[in-house]
N, C-alpha and C. Protein backbone atom coordinates (compact mmCIF):
# COMPACT_ATOMS: atom_id res chain seq x y z
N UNK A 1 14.21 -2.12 -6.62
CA UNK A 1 13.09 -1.29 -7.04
C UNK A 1 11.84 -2.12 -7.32
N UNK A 2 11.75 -3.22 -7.41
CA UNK A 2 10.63 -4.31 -8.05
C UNK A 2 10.36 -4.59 -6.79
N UNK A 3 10.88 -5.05 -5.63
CA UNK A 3 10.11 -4.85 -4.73
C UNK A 3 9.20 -3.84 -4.25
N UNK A 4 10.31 -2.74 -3.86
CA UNK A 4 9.22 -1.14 -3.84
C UNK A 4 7.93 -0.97 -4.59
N UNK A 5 7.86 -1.80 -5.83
CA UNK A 5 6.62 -1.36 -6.45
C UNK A 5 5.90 -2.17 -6.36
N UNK A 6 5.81 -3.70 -5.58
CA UNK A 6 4.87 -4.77 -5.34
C UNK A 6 4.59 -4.35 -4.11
N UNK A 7 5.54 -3.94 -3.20
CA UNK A 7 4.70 -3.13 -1.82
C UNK A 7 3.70 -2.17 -2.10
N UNK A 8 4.49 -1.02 -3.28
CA UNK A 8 3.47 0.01 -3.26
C UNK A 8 2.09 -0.14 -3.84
N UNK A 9 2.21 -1.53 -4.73
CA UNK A 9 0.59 -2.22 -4.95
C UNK A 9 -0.33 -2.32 -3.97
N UNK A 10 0.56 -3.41 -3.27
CA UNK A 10 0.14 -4.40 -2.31
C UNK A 10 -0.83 -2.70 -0.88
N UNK A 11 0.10 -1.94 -0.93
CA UNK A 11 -0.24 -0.60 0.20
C UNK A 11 -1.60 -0.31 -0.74
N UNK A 12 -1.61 -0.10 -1.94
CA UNK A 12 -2.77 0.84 -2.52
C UNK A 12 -3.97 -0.48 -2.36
N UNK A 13 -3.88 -1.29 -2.36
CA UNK A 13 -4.41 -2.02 -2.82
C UNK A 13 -5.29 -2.79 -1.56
N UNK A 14 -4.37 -2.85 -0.79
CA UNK A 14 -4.64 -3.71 0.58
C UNK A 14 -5.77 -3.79 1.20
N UNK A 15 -6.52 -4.45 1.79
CA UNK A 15 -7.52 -4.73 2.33
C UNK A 15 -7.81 -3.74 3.38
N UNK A 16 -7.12 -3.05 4.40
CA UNK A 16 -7.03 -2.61 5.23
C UNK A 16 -7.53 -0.96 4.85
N UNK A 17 -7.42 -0.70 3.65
CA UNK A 17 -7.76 0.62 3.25
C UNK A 17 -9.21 1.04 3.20
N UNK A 18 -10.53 0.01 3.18
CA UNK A 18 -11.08 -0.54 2.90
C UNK A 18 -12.55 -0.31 4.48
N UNK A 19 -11.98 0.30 5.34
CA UNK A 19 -12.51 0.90 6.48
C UNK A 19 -13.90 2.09 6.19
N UNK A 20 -13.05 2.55 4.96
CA UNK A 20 -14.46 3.68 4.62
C UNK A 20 -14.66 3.82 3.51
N UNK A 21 -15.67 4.06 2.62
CA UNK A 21 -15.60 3.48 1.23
C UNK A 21 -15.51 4.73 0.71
N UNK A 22 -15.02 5.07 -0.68
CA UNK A 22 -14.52 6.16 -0.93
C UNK A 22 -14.41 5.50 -2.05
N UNK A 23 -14.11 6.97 -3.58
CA UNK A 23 -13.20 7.23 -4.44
C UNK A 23 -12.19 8.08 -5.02
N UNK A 24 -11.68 8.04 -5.66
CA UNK A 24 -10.45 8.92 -5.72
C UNK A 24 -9.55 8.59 -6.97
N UNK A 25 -9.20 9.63 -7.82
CA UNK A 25 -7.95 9.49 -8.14
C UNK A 25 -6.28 9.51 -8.00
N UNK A 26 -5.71 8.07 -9.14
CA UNK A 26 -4.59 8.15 -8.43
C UNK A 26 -3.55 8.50 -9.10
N UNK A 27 -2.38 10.08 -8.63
CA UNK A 27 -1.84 10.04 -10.05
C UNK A 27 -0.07 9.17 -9.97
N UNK A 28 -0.07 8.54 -10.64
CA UNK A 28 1.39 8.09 -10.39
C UNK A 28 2.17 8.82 -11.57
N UNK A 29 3.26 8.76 -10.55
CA UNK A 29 4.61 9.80 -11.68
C UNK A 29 6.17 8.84 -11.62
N UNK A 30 6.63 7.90 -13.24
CA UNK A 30 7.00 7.42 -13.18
C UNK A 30 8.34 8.20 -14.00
N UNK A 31 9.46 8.10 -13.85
CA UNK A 31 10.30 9.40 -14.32
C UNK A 31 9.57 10.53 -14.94
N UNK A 32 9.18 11.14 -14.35
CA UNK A 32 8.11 12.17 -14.98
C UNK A 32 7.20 12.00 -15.99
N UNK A 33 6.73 11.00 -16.08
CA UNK A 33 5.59 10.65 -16.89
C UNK A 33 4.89 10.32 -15.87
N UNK A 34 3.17 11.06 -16.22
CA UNK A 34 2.30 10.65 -15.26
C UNK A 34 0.82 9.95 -15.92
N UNK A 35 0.37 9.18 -14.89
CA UNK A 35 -0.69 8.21 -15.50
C UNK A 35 -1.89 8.40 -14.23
N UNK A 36 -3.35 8.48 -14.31
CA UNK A 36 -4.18 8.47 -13.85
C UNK A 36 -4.76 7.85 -13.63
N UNK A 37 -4.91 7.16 -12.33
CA UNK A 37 -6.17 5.92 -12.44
C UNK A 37 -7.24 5.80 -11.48
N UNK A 38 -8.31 5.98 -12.29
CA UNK A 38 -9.65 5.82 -11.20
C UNK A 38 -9.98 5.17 -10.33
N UNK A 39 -10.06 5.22 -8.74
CA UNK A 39 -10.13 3.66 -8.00
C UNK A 39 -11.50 4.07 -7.11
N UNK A 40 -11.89 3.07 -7.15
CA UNK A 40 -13.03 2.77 -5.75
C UNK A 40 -12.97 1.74 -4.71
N UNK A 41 -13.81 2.27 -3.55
CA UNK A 41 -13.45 1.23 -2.44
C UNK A 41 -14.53 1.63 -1.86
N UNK A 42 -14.61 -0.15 -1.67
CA UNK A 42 -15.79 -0.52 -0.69
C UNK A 42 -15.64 -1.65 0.21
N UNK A 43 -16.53 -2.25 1.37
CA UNK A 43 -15.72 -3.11 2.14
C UNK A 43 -16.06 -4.49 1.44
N UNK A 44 -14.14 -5.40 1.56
CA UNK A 44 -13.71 -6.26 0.49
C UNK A 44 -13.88 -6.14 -1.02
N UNK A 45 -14.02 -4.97 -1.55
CA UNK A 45 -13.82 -4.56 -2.87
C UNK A 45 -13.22 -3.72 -3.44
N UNK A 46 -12.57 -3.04 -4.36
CA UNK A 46 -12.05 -2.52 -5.09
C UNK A 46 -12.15 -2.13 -6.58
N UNK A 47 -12.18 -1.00 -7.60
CA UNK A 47 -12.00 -1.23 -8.61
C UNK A 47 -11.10 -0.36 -9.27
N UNK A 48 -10.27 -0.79 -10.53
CA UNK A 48 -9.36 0.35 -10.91
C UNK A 48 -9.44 0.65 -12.57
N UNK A 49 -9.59 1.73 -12.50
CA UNK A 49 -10.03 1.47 -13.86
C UNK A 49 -8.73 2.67 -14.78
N UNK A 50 -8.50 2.53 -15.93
CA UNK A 50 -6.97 3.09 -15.98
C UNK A 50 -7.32 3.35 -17.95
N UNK A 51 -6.99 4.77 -18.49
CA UNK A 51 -7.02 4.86 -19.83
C UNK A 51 -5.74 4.81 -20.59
N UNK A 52 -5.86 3.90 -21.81
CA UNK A 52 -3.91 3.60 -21.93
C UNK A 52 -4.35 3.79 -23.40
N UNK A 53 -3.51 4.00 -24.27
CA UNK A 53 -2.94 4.23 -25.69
C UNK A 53 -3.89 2.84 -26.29
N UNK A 54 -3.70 1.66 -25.67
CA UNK A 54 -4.24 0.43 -25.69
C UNK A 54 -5.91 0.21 -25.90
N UNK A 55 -6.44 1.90 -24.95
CA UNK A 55 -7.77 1.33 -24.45
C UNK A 55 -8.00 1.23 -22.86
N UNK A 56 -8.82 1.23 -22.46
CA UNK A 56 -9.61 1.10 -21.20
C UNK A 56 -9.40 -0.08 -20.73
N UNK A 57 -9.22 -0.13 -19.06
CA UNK A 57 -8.41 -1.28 -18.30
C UNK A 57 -9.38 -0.99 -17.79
N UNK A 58 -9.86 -1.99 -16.85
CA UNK A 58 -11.23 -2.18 -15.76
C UNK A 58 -10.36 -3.66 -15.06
N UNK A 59 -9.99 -3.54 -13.14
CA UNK A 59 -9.76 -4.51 -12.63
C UNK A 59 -10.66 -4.55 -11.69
N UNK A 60 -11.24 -5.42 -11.26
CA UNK A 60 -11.85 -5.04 -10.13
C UNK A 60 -11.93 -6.90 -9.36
N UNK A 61 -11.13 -5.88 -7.80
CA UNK A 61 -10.75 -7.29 -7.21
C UNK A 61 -11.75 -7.47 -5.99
N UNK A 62 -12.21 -8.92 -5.84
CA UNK A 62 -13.45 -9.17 -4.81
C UNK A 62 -12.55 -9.54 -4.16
N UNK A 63 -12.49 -9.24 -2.17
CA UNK A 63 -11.76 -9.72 -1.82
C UNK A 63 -12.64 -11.15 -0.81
N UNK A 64 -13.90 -10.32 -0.73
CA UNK A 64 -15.06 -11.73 -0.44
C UNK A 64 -14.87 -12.90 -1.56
N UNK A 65 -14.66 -12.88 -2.37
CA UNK A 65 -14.70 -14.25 -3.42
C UNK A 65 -13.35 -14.67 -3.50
N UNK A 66 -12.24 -14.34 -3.21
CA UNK A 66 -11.15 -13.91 -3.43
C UNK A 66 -10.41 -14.20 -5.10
N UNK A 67 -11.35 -13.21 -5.80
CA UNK A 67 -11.06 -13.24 -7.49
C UNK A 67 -10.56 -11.72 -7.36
N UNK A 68 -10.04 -11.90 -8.74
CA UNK A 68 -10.27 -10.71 -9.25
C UNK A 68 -10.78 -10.63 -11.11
N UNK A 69 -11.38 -9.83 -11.46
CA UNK A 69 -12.05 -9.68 -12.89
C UNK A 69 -11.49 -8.34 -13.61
N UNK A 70 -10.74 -9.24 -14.36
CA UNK A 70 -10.09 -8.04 -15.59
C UNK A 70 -11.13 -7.57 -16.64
N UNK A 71 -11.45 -6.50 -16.79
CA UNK A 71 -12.36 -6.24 -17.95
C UNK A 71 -12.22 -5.50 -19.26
N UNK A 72 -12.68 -6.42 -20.07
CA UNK A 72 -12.24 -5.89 -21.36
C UNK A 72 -13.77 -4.97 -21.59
N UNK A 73 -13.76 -3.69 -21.59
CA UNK A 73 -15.15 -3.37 -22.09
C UNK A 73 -15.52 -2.96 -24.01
N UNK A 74 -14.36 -2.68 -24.24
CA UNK A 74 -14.21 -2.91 -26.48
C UNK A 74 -14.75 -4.30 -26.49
N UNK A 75 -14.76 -5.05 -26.15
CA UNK A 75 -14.63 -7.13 -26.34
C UNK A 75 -16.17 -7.70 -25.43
N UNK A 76 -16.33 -6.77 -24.78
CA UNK A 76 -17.14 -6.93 -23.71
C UNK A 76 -17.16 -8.58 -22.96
N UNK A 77 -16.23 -8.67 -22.65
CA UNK A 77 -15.11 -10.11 -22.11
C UNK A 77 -14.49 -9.95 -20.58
N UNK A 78 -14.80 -10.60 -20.11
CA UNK A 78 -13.46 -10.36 -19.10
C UNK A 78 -12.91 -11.91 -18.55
N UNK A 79 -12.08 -11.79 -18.06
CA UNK A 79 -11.06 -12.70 -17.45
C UNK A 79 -11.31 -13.17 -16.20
N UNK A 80 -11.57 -13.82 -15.50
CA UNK A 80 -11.30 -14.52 -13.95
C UNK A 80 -10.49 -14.72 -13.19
N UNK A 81 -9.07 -14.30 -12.38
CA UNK A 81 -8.06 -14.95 -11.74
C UNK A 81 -8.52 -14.94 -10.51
N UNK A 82 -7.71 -15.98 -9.72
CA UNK A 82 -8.05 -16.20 -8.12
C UNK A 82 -6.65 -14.97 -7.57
N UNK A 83 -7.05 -14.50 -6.09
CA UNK A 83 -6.14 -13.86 -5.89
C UNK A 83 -4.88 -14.37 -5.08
N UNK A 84 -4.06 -13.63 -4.97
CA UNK A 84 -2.95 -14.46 -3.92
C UNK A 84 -3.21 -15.05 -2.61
N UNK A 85 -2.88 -15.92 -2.30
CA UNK A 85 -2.73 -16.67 -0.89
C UNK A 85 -1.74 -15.97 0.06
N UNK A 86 -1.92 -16.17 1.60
CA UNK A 86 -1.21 -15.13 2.09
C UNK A 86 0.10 -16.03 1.97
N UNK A 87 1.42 -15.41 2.31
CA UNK A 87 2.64 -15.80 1.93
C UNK A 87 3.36 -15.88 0.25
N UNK A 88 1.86 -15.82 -0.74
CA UNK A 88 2.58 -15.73 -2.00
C UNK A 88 2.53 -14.22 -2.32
N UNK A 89 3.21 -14.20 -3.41
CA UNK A 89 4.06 -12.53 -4.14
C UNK A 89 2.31 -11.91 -4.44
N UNK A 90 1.99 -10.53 -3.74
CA UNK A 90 1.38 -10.18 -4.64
C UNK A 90 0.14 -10.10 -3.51
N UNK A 91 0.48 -11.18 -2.39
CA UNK A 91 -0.89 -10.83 -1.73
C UNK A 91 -0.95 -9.75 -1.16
N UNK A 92 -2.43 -9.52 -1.10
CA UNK A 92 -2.79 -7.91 -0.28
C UNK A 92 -3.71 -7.95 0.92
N UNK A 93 -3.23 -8.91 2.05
CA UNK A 93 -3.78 -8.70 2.62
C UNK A 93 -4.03 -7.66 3.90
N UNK A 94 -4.77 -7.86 5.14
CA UNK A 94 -4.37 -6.66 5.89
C UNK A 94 -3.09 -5.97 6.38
N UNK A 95 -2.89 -5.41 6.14
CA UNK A 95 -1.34 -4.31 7.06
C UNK A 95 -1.46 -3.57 8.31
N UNK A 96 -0.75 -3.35 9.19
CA UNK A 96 -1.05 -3.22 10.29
C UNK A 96 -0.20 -2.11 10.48
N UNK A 97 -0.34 -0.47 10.38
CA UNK A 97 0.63 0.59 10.47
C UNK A 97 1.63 0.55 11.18
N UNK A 98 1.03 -0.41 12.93
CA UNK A 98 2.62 -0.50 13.37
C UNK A 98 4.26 -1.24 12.12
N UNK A 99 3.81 -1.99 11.99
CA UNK A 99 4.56 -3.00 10.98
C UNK A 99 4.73 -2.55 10.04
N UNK A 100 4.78 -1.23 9.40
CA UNK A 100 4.73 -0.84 8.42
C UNK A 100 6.12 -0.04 8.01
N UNK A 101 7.04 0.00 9.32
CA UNK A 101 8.17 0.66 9.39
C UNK A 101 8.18 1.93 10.15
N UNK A 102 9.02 2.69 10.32
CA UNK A 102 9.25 3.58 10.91
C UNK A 102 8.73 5.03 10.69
N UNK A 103 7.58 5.39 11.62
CA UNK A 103 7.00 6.57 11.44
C UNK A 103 8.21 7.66 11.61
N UNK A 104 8.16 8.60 10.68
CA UNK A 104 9.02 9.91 10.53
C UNK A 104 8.35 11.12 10.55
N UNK A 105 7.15 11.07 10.89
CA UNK A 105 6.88 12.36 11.52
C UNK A 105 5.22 12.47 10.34
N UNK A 106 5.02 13.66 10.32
CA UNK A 106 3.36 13.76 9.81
C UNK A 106 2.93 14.94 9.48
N UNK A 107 2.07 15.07 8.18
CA UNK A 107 2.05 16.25 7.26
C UNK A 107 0.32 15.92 6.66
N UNK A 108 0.33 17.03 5.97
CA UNK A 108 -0.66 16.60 5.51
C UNK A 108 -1.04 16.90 4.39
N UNK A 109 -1.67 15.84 3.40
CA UNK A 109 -1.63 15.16 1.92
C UNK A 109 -2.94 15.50 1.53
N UNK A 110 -3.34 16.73 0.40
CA UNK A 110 -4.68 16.96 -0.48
C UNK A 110 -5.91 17.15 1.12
N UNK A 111 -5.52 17.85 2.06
CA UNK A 111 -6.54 18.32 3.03
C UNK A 111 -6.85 16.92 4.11
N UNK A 112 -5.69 15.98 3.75
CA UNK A 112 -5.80 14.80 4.60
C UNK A 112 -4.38 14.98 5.79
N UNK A 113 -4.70 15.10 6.65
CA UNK A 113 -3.47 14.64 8.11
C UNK A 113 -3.30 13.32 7.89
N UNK A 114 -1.99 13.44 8.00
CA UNK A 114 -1.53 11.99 7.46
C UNK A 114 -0.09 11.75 8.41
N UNK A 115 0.17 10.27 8.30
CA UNK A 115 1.37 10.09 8.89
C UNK A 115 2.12 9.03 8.24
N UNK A 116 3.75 9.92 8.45
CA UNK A 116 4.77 9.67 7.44
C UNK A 116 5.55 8.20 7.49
N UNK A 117 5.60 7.20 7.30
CA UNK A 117 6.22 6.31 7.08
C UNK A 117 7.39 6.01 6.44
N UNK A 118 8.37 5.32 6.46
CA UNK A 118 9.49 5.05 5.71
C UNK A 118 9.81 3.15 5.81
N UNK A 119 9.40 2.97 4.78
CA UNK A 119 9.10 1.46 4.57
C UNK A 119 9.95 0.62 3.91
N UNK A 120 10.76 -0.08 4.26
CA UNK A 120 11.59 -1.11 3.85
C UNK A 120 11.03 -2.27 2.73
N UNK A 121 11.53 -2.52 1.82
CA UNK A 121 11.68 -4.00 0.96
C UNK A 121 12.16 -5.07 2.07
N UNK A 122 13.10 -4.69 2.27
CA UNK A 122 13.91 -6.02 2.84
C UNK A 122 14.55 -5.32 4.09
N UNK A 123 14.36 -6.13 5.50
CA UNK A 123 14.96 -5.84 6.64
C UNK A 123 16.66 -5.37 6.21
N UNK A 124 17.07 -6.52 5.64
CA UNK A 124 18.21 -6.35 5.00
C UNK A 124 18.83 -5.54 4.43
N UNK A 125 18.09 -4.72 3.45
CA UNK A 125 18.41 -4.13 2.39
C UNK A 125 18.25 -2.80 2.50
N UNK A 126 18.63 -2.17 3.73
CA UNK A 126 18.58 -0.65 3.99
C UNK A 126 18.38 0.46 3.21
N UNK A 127 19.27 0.24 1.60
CA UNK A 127 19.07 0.99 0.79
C UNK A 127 17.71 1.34 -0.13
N UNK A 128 16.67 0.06 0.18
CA UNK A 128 15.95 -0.07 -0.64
C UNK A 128 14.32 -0.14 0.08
N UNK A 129 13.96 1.22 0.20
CA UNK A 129 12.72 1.56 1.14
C UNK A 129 12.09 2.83 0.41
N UNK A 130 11.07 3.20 0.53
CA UNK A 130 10.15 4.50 0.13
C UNK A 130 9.46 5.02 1.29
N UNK A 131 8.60 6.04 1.02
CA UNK A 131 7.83 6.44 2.07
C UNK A 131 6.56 6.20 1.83
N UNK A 132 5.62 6.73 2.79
CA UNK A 132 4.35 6.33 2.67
C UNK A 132 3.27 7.01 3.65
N UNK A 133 2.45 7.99 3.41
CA UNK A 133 1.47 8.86 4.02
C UNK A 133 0.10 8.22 4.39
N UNK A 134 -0.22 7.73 5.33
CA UNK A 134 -1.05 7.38 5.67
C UNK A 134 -1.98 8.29 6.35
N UNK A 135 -3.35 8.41 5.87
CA UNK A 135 -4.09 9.41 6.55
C UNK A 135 -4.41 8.79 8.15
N UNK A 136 -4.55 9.61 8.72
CA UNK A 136 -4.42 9.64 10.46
C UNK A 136 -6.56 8.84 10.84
N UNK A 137 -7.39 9.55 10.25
CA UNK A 137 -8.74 9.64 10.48
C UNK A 137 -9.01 7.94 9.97
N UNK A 138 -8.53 7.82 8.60
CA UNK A 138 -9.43 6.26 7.66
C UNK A 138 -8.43 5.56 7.27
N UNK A 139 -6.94 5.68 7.35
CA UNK A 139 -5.72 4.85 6.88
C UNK A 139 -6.05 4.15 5.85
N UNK A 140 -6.40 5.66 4.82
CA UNK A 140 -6.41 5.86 3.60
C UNK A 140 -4.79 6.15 3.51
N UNK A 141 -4.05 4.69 2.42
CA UNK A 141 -2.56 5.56 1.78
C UNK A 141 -3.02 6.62 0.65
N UNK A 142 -1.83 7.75 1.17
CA UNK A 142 -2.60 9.49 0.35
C UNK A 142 -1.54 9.04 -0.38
N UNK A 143 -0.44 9.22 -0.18
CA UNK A 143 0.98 9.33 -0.97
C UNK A 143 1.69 7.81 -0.80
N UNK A 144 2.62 7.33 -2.17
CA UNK A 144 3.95 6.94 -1.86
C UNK A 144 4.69 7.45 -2.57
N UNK A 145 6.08 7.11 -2.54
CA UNK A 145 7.23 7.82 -2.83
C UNK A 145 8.47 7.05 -2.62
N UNK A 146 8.94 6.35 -4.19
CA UNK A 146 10.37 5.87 -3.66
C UNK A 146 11.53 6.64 -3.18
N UNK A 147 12.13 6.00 -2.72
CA UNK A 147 13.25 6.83 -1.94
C UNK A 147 14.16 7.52 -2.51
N UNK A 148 14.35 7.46 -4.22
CA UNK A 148 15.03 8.89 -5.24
C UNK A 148 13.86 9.45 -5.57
N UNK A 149 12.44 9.36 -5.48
CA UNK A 149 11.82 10.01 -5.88
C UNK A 149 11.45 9.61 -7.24
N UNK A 150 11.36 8.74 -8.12
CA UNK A 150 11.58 8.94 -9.37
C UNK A 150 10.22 8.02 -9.32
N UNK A 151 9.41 7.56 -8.17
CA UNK A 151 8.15 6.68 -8.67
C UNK A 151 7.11 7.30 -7.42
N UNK A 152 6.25 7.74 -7.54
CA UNK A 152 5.61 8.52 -6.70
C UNK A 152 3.90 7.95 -7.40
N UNK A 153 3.00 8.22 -6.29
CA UNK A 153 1.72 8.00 -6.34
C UNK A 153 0.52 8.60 -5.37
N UNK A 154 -0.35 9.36 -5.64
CA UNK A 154 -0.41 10.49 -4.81
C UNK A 154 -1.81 10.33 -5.19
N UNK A 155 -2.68 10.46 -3.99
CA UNK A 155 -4.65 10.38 -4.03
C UNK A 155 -4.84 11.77 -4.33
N UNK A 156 -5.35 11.84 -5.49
CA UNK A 156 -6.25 13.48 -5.82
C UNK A 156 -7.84 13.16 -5.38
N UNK A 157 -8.55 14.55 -5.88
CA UNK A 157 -10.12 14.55 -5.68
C UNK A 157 -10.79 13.11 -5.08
N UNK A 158 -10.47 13.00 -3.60
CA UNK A 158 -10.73 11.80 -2.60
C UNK A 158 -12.09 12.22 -1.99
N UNK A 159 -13.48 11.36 -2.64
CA UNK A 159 -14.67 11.42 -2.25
C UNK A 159 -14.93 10.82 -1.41
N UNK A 160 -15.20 10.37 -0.01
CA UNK A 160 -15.42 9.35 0.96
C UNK A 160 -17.38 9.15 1.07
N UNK A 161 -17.73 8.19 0.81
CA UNK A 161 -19.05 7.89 0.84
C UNK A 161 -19.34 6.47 0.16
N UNK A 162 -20.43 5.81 0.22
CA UNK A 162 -21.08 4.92 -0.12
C UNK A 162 -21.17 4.78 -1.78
N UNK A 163 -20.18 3.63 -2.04
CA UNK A 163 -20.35 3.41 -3.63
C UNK A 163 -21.17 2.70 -3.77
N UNK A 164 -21.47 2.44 -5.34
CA UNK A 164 -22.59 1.63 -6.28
C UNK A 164 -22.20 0.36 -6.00
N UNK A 165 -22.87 -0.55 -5.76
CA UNK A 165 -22.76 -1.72 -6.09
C UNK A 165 -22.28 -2.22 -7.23
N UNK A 166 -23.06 -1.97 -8.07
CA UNK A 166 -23.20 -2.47 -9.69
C UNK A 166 -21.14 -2.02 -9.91
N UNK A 167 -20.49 -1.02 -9.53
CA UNK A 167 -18.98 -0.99 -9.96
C UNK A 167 -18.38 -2.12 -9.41
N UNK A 168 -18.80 -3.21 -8.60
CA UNK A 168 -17.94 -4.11 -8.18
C UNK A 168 -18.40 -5.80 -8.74
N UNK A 169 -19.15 -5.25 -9.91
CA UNK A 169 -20.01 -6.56 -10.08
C UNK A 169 -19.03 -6.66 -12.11
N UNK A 170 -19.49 -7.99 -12.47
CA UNK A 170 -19.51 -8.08 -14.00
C UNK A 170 -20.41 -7.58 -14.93
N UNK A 171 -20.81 -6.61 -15.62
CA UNK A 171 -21.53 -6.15 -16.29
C UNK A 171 -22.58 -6.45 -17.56
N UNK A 172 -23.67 -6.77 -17.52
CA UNK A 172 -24.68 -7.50 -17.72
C UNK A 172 -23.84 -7.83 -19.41
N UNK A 173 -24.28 -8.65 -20.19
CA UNK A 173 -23.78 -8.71 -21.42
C UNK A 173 -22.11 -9.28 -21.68
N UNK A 174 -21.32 -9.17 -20.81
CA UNK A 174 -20.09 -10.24 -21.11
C UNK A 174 -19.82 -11.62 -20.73
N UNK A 175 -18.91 -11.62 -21.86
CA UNK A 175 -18.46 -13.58 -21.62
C UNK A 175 -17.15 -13.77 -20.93
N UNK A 176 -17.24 -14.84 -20.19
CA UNK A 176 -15.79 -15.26 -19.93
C UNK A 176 -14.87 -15.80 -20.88
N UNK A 177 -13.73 -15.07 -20.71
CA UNK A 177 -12.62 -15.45 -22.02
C UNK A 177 -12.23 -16.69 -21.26
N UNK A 178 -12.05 -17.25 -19.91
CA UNK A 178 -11.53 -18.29 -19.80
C UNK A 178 -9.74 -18.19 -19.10
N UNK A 179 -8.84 -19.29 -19.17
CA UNK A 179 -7.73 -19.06 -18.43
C UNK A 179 -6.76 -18.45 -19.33
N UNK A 180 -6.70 -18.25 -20.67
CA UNK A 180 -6.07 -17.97 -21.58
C UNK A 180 -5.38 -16.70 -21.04
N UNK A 181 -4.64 -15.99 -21.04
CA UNK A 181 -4.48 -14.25 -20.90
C UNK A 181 -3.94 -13.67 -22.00
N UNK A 182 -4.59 -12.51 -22.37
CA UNK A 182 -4.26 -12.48 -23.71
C UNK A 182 -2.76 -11.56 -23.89
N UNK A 183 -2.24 -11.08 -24.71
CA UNK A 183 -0.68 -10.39 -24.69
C UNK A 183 -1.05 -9.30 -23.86
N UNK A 184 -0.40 -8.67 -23.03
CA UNK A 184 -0.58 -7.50 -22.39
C UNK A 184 0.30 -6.46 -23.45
N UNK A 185 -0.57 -5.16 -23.71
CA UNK A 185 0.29 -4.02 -24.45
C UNK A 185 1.12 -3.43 -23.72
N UNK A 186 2.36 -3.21 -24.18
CA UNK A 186 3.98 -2.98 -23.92
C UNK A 186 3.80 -1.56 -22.91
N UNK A 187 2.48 -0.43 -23.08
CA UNK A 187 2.51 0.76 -23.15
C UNK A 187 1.64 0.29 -21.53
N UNK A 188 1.11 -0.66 -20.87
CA UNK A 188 0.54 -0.57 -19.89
C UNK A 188 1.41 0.17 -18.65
N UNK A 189 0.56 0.94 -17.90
CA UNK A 189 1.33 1.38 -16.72
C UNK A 189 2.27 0.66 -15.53
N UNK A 190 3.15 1.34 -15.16
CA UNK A 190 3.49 -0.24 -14.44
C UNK A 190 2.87 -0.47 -13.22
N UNK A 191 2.08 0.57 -12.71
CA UNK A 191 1.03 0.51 -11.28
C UNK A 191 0.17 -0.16 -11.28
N UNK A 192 -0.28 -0.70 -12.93
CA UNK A 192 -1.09 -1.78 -12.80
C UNK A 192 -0.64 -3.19 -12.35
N UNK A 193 -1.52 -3.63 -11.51
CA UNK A 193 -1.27 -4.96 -10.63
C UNK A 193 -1.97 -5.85 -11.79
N UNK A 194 -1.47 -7.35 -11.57
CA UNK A 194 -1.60 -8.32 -12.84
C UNK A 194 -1.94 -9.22 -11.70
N UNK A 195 -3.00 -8.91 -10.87
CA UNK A 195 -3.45 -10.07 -9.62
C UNK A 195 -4.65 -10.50 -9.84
């Protein structure tokens, strides 16, 4: 299952999504608990921004610089990490739908035509794959879905147009905390990526 959910990052996340800039929410449903998270996309950028018991999460990954900036906006602080290299855990780089596993046919997700995937962890490991809806027009991922169902992630109210700049930048007035990372709260979602 820990694989399934570094793919299903690595899919939301991926560079390749990144064709038309858009926003959208995303709702993930983790044994029936569900969590909301705001994302934007623009080309080589991203941002995700997520409300937790904790407080307000702000990630936003450059894939031109290849950082990413955690933001604390209570602290008005944020963090610096470099992102993965290709071959290490975690990278997101392009995906290529052929390679993506075995198309199973095609439906369509929140007014998007999409096509159905069934995606493996491990060549090996037959048992351990999800699905995955890829819209047909912008290969925008609409949906995933592990294979009991019990971890699902699904694009609501999907705006396609030209974002702000200023959401992919550091926000005038914060400091760098530096390499330190501070405790992560227990209550964070687990869709959040730590890249």
């Amino acid at each position: 299952m820990k694989k399934i959910l570094i793919i299903l990052c690595i899919l939301l996340l991926g560079s390749a999504a990144f064709a038309v800039e858009y926003s959208a929410e995303y709702v993930t449903t983790v044994d029936g608990e569900k969590t909301t998270s705001k994302m934007f996309y623009a080309k080589d950028k991203c941002r995700m921004e997520v409300e937790t018991e904790a407080g307000r999460s702000i990630s936003i990954c450059r894939f031109d610089k290849d950082v990413m900036w955690t933001l604390m906006p209570e602290q008005k602080m944020y963090m610096e990490t470099e992102l993965p290299e290709p071959g290490e855990e975690g990278y997101m780089g392009d995906y290529d739908k052929k390679e993506l596993g075995k198309k199973i046919g095609s439906e369509k997700i929140n007014g998007e035509m999409c096509d159905k995937y069934k995606v493996y962890a491990d060549k090996e490991e037959k048992d351990d794959f999800m699905y995955v809806w890829i819209s047909q027009k912008d290969s925008i991922v609409m949906k995933t879905a592990s294979s009991d169902g019990s971890v699902t992630t699904e694009v609501k109210n999907l705006k396609k147009g030209k974002q702000a700049a200023s959401l992919f930048e550091i926000p005038e007035g914060y400091e760098e905390m530096g390499s330190q990372m501070p405790p992560m709260p227990m209550d964070m979602p687990i869709e959040m990526p730590s890249w």
